[in-house]
C-alpha atoms as a PDB file:
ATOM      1  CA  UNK A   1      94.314  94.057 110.601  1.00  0.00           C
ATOM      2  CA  UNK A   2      96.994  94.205 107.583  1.00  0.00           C
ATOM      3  CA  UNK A   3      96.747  94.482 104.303  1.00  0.00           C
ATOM      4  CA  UNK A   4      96.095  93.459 101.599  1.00  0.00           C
ATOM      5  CA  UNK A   5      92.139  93.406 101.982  1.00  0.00           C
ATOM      6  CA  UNK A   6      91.107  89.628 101.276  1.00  0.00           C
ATOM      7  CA  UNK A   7      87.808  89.816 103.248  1.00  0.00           C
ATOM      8  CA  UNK A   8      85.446  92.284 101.611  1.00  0.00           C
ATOM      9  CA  UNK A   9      81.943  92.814 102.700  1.00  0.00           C
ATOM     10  CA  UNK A  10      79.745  95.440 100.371  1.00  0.00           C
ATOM     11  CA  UNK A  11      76.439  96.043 102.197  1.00  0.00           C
ATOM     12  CA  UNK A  12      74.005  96.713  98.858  1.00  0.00           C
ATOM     13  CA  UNK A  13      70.310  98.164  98.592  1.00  0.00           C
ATOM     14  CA  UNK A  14      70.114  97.627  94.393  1.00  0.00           C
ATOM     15  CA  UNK A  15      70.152 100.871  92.975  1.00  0.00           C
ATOM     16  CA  UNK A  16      73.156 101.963  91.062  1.00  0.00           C
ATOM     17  CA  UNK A  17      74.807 103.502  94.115  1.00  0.00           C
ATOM     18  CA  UNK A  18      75.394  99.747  94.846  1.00  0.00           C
ATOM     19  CA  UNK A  19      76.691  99.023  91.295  1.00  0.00           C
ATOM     20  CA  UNK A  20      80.164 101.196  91.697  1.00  0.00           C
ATOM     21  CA  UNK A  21      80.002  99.870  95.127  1.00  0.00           C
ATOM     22  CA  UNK A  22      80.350  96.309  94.100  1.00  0.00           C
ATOM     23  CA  UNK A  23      82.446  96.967  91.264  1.00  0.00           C
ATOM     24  CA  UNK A  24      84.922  98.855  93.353  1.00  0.00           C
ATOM     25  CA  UNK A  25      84.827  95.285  95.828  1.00  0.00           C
ATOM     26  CA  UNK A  26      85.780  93.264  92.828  1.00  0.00           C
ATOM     27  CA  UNK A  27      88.529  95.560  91.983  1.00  0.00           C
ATOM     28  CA  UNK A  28      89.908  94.751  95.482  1.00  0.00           C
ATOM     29  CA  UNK A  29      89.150  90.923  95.567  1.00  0.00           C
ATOM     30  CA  UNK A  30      90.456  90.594  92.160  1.00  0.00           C
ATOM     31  CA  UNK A  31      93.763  92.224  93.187  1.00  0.00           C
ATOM     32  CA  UNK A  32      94.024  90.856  96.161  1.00  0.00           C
ATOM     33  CA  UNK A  33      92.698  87.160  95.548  1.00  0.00           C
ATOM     34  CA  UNK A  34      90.354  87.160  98.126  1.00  0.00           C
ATOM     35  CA  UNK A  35      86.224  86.773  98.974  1.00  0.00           C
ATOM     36  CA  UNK A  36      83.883  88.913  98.383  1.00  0.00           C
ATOM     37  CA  UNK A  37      81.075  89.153 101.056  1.00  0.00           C
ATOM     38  CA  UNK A  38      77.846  90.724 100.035  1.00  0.00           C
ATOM     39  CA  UNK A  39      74.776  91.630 101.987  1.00  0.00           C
ATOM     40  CA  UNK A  40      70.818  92.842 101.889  1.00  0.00           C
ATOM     41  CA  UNK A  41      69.836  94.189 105.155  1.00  0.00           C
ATOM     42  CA  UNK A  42      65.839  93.937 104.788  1.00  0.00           C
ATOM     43  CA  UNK A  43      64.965  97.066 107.031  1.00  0.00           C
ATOM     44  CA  UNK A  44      62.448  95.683 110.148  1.00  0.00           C
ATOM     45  CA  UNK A  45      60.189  98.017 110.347  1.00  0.00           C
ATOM     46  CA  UNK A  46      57.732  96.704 112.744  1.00  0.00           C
ATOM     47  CA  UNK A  47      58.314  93.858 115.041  1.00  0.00           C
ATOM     48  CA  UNK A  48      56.970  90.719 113.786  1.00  0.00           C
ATOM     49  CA  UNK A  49      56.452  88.797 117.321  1.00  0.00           C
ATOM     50  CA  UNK A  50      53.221  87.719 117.313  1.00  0.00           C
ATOM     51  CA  UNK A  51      52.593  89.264 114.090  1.00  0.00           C
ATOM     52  CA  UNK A  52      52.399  85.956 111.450  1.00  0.00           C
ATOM     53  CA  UNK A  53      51.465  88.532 108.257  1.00  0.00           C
ATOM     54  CA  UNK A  54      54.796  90.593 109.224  1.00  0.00           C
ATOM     55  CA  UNK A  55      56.853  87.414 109.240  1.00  0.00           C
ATOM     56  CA  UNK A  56      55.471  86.702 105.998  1.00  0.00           C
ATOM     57  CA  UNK A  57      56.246  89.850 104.805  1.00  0.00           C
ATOM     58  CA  UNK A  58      59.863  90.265 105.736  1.00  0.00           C
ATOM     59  CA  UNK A  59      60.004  85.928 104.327  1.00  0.00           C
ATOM     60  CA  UNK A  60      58.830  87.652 100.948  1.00  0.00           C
ATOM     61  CA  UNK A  61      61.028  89.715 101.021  1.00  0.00           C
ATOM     62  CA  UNK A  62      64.122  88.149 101.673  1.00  0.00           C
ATOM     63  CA  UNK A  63      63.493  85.158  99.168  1.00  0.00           C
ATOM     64  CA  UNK A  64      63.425  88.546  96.851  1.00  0.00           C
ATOM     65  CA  UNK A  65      66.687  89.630  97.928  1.00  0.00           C
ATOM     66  CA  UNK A  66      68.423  86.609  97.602  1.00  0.00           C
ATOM     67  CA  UNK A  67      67.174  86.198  93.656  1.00  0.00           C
ATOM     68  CA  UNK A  68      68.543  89.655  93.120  1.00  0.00           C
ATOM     69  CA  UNK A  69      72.065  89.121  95.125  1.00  0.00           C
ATOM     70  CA  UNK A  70      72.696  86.395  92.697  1.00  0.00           C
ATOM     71  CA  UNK A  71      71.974  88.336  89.477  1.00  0.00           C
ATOM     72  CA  UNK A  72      74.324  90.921  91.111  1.00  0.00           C
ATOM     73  CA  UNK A  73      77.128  88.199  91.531  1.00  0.00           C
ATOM     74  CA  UNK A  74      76.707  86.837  88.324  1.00  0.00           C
ATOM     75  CA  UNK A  75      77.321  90.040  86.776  1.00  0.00           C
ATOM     76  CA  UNK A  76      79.803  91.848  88.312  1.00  0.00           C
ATOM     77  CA  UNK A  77      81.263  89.171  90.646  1.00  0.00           C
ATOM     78  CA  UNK A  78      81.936  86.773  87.526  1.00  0.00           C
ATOM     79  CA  UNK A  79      85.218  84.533  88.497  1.00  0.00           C
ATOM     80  CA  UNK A  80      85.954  86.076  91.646  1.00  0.00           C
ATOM     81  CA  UNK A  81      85.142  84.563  94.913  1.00  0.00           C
ATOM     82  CA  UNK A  82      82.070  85.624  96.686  1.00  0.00           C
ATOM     83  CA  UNK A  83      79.361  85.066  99.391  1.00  0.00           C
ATOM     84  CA  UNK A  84      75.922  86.059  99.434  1.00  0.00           C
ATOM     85  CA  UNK A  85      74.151  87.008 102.694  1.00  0.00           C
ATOM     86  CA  UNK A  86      70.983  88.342 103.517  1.00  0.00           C
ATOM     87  CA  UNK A  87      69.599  90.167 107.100  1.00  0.00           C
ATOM     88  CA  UNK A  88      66.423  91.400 108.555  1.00  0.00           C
ATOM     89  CA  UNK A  89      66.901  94.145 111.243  1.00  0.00           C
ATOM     90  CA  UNK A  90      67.633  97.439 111.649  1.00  0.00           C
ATOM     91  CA  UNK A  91      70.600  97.792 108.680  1.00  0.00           C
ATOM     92  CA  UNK A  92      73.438  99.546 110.569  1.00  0.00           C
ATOM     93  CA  UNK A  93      73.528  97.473 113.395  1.00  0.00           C
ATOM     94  CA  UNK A  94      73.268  94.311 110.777  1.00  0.00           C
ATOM     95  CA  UNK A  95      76.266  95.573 109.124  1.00  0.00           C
ATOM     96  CA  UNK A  96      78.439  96.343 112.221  1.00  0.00           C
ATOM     97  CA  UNK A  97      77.331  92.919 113.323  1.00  0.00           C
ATOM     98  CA  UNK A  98      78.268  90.963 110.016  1.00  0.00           C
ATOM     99  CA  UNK A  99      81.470  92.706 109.970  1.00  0.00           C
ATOM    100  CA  UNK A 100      82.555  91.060 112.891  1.00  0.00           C
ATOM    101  CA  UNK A 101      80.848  88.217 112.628  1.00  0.00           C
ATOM    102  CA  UNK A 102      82.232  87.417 108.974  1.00  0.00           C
ATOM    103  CA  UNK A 103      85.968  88.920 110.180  1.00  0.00           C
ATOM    104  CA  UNK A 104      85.990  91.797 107.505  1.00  0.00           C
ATOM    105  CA  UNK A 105      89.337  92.937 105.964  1.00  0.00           C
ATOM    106  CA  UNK A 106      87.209  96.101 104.700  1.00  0.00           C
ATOM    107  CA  UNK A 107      84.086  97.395 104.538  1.00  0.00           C
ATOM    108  CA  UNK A 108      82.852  98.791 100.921  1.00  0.00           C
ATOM    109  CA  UNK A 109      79.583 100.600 100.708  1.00  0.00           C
ATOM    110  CA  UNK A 110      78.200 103.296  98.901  1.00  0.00           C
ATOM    111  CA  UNK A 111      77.271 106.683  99.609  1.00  0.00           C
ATOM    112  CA  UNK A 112      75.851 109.940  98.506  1.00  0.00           C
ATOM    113  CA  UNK A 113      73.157 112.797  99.179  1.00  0.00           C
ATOM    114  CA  UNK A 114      69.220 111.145  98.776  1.00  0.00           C
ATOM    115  CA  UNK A 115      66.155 112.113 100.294  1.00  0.00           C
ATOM    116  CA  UNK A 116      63.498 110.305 101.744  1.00  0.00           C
ATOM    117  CA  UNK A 117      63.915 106.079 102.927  1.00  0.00           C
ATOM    118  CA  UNK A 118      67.212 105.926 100.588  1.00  0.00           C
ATOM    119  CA  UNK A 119      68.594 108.881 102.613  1.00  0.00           C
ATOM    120  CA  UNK A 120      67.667 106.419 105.858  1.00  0.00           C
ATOM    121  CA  UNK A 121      69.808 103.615 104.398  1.00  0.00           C
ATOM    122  CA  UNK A 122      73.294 105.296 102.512  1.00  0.00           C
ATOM    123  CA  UNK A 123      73.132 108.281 104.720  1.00  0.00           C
ATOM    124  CA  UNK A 124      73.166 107.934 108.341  1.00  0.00           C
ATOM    125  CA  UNK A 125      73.596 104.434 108.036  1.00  0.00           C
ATOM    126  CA  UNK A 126      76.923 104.505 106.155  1.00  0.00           C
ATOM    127  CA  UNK A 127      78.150 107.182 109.248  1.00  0.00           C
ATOM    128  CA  UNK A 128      77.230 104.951 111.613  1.00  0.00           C
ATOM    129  CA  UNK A 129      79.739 102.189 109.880  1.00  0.00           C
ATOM    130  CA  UNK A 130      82.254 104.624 109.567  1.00  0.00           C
ATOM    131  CA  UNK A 131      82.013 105.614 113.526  1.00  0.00           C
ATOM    132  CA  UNK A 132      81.867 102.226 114.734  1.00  0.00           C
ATOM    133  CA  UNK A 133      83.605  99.106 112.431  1.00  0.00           C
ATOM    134  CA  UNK A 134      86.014  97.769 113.891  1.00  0.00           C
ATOM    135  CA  UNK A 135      87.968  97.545 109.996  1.00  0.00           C
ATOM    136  CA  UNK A 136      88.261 100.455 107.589  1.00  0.00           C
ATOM    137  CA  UNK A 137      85.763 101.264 105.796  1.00  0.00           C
ATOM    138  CA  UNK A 138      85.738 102.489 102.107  1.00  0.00           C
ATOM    139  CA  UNK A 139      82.759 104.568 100.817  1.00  0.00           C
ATOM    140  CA  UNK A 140      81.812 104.871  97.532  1.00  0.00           C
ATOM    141  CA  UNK A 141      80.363 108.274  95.362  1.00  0.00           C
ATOM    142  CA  UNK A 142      78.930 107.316  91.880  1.00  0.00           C
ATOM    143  CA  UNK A 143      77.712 110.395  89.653  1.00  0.00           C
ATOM    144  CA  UNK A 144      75.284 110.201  87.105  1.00  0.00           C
ATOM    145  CA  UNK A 145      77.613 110.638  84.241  1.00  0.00           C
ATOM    146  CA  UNK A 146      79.194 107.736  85.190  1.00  0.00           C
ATOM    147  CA  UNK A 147      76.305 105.570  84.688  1.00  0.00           C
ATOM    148  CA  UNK A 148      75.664 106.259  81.034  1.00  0.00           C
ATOM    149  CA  UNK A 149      78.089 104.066  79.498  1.00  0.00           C
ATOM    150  CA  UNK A 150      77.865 100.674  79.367  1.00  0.00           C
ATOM    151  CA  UNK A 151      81.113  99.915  80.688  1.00  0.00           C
ATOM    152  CA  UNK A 152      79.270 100.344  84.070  1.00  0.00           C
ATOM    153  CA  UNK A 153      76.851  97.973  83.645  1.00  0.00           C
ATOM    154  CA  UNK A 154      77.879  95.075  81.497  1.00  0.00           C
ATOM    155  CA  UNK A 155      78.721  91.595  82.569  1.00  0.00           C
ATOM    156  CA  UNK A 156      82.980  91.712  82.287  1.00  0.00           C
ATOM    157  CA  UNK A 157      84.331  88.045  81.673  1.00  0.00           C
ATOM    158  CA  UNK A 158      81.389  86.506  80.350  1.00  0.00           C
ATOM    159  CA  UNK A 159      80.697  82.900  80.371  1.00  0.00           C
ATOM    160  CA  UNK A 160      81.610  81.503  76.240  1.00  0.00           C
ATOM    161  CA  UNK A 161      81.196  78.621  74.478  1.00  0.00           C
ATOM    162  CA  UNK A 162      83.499  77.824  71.758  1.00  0.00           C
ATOM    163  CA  UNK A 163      82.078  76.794  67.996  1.00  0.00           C
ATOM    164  CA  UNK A 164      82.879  73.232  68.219  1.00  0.00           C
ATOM    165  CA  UNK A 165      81.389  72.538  71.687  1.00  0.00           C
ATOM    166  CA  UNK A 166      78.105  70.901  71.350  1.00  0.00           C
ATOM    167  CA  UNK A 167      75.060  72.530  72.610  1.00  0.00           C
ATOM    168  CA  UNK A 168      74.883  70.473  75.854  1.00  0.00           C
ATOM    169  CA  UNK A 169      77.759  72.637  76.948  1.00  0.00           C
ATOM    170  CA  UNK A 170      76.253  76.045  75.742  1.00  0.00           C
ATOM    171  CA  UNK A 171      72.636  74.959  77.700  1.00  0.00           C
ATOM    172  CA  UNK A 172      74.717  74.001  80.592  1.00  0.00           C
ATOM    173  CA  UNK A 173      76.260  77.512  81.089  1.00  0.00           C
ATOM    174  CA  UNK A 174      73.536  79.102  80.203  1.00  0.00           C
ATOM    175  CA  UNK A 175      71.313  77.334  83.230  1.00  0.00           C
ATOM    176  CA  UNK A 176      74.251  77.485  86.289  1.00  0.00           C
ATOM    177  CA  UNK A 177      74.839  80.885  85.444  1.00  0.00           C
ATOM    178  CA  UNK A 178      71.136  82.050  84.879  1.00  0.00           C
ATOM    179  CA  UNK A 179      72.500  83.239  81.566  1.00  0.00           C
ATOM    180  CA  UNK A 180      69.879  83.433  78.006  1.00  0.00           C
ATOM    181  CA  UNK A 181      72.830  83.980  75.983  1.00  0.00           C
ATOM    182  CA  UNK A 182      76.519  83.318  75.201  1.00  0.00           C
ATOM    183  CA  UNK A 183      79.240  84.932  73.014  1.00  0.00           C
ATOM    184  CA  UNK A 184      80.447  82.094  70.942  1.00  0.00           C
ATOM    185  CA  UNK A 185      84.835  82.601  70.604  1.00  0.00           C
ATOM    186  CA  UNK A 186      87.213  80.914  68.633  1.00  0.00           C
ATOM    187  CA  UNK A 187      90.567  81.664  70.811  1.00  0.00           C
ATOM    188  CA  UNK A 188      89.818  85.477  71.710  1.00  0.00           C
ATOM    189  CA  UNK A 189      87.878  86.227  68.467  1.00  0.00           C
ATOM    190  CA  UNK A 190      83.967  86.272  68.841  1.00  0.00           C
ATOM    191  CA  UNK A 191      82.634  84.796  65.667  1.00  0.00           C
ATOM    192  CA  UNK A 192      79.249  84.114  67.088  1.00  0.00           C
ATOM    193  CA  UNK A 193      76.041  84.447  70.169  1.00  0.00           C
ATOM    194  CA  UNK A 194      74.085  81.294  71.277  1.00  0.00           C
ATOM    195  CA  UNK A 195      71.205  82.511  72.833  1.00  0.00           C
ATOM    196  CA  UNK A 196      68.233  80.079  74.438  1.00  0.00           C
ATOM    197  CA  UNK A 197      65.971  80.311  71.714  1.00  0.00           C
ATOM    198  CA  UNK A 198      68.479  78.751  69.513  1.00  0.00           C
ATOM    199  CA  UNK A 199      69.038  76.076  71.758  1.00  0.00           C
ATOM    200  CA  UNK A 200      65.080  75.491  71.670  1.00  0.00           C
ATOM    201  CA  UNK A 201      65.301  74.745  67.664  1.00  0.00           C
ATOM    202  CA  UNK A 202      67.817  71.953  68.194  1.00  0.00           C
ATOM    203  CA  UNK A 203      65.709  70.411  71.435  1.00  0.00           C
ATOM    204  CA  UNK A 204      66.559  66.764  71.146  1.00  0.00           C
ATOM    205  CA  UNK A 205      69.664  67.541  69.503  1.00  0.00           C
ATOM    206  CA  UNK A 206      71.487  69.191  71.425  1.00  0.00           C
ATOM    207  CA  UNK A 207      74.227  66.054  72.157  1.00  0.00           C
ATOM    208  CA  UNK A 208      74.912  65.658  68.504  1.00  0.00           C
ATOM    209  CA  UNK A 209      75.131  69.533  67.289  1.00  0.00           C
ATOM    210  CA  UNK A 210      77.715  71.799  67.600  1.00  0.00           C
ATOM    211  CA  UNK A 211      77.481  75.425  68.617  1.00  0.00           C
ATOM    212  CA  UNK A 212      78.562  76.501  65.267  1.00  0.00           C
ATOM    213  CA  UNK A 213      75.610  75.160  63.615  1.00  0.00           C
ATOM    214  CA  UNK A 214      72.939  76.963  66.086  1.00  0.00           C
ATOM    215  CA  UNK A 215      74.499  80.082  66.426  1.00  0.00           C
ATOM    216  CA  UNK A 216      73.852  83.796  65.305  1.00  0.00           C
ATOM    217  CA  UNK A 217      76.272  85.185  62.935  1.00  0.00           C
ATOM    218  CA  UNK A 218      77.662  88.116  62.293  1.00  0.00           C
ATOM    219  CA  UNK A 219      76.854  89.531  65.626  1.00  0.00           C
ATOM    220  CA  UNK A 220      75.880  92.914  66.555  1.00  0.00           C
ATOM    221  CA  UNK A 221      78.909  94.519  68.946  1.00  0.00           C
ATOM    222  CA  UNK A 222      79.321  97.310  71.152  1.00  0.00           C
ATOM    223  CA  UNK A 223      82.369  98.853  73.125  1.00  0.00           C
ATOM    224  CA  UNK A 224      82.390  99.960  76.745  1.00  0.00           C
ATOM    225  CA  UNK A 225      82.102 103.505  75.952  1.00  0.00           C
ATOM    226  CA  UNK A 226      78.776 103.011  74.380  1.00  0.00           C
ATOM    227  CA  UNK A 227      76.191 105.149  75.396  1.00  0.00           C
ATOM    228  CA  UNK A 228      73.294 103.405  77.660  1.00  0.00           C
ATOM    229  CA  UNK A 229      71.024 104.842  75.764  1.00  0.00           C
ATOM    230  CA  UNK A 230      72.027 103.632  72.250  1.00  0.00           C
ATOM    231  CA  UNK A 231      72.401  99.988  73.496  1.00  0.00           C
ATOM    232  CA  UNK A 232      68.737 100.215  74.937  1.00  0.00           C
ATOM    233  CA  UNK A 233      68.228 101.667  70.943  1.00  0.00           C
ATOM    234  CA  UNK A 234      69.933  98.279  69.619  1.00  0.00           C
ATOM    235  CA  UNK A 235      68.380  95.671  71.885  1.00  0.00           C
ATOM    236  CA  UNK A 236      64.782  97.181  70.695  1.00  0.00           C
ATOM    237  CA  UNK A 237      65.163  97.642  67.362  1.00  0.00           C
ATOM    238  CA  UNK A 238      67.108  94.237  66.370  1.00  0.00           C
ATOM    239  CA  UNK A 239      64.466  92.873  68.794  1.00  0.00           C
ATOM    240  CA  UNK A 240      67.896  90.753  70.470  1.00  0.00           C
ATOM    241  CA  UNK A 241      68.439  89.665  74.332  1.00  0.00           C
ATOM    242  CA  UNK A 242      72.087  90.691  74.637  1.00  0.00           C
ATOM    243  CA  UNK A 243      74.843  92.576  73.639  1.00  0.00           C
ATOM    244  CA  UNK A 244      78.673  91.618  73.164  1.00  0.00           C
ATOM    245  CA  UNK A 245      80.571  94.477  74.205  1.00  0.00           C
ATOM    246  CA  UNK A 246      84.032  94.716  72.789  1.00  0.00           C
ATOM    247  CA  UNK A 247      87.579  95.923  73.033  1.00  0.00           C
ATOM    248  CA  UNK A 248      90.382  96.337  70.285  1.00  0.00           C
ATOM    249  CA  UNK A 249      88.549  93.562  68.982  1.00  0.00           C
ATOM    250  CA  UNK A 250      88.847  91.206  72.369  1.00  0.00           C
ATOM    251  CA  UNK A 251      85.339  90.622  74.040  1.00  0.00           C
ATOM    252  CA  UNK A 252      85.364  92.112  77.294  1.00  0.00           C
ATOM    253  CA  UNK A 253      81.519  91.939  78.367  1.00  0.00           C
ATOM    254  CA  UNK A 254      78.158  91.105  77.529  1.00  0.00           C
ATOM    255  CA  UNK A 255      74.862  93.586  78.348  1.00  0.00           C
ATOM    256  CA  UNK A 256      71.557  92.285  78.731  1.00  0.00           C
ATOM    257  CA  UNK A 257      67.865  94.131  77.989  1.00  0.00           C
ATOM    258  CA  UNK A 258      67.848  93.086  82.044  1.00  0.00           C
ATOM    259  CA  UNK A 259      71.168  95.232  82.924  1.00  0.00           C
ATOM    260  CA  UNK A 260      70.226  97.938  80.457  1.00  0.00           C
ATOM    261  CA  UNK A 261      66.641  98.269  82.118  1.00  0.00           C
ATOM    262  CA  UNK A 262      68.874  98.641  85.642  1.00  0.00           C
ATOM    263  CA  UNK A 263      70.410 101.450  84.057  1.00  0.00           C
ATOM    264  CA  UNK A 264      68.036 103.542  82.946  1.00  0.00           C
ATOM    265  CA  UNK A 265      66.220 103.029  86.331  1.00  0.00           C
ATOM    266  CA  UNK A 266      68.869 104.227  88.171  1.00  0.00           C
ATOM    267  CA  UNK A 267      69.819 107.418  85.835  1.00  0.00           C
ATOM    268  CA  UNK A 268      66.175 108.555  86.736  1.00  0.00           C
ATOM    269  CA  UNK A 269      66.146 107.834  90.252  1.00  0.00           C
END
């Protein structure tokens, strides 16, 4: 197996463990121009033959896992290549078996010391990878400080509109990509946000109006070293969806009240 690594799979349980575990994946796919291949093992924990309420149960659960794979791709997987795959089964054996099945470059997964179920899944599980994949594998240490800015959790690249597109475009976007908002730019300046309650003032209009007559203006702005906790402060008190977050006056990102909410539930896990 040589490198460069163009097959990565990142085995993720949603906490923010998973985040810098993801993020370190698109590092390498970005470099590297390859795939990134992300899983959800949903842990089995009783049989479900002849059990029809288990099977139910681990259906539930998976349909859940999926919704929140995507959400993760869209954010921090935005213009790279990428495959979403869920499991249910015991999760070390599920990786091991994916990594072979899905012919791995490199396995990325996080890791670090937690107590109880969590310990279960990035503990002993994450040994077991290391002890028996057949392709390196690449763990993954996040500490808590480095969760408190947003550069951690924003949305780099972000899907834009420009101000002379017409709102089709800008409702377009925003439904393929799940998005409620959209930095407006004009070449690499951001001059505006588009967010789905505009487009719901212009219903019926939306083939004969340009963005620049819907959108917000001036826009509130962050950087990546912004606290967490002052961007939650923002999004409340200017009662706004989104935040563009940017960079020697380039946009770089976009948080959401949804990625901000993440956060602040993983800081206090």
């Amino acid at each position: 197996m040589s490198f460069p690594y163009r097959r990565v799979l990142v085995p993720v349980d949603f906490d923010g463990q998973s985040i810098a575990a993801i993020e370190t994946a698109a590092q390498i796919v970005r470099q590297n121009d390859g795939v990134a291949l992300v899983m959800h093992v949903v842990p089995m924990m009783i049989p479900p033959a002849g059990m029809p309420g288990y099977v139910d149960l681990y259906r539930g659960q998976e349909e859940t896992a999926r919704v929140r794979l995507t959400e993760l791709a869209h954010r921090h997987l935005a213009g790279l290549k990428y495959e979403l795959f869920v499991h249910v089964g015991e999760p070390a054996a599920s990786i091991l078996r994916a990594e072979k099945r899905l012919a791995a470059d490199l396995v990325v997964m996080a890791t670090h010391g937690r107590r109880g179920f969590s310990r279960v899944f990035l503990g002993s599980v994450a040994e077991m990878v290391l002890r028996e994949a057949t392709c390196p594998v690449l763990t993954v240490h996040q500490g808590k400080t480095e969760n408190r800015t947003v550069e951690r959790w924003m949305t780099r690249n972000p899907a834009t509109v420009t101000p002379s597109d017409k709102l089709t475009v800008a409702a377009t976007r925003m439904t393929e990509g799940g998005f409620r908002s959209l930095p407006v730019v004009d070449g690499e300046k951001l001059v505006g946000i588009i967010t789905d309650r505009d487009l719901r003032t212009h219903v019926g209009y939306h083939d004969h109006t340009e963005v620049k007559l819907a959108m917000t203006e001036p826009v509130i702005t962050i950087t990546p070293e912004t606290p967490i906790h002052e961007a939650a402060r923002l999004l409340r008190e200017r009662k706004i969806g989104a935040l563009p977050v940017v960079e020697d006056g380039r946009l770089v990102g976009i948080i959401s009240t949804v990625d901000v909410l993440e956060a602040l539930t993983a800081e206090t896990e």
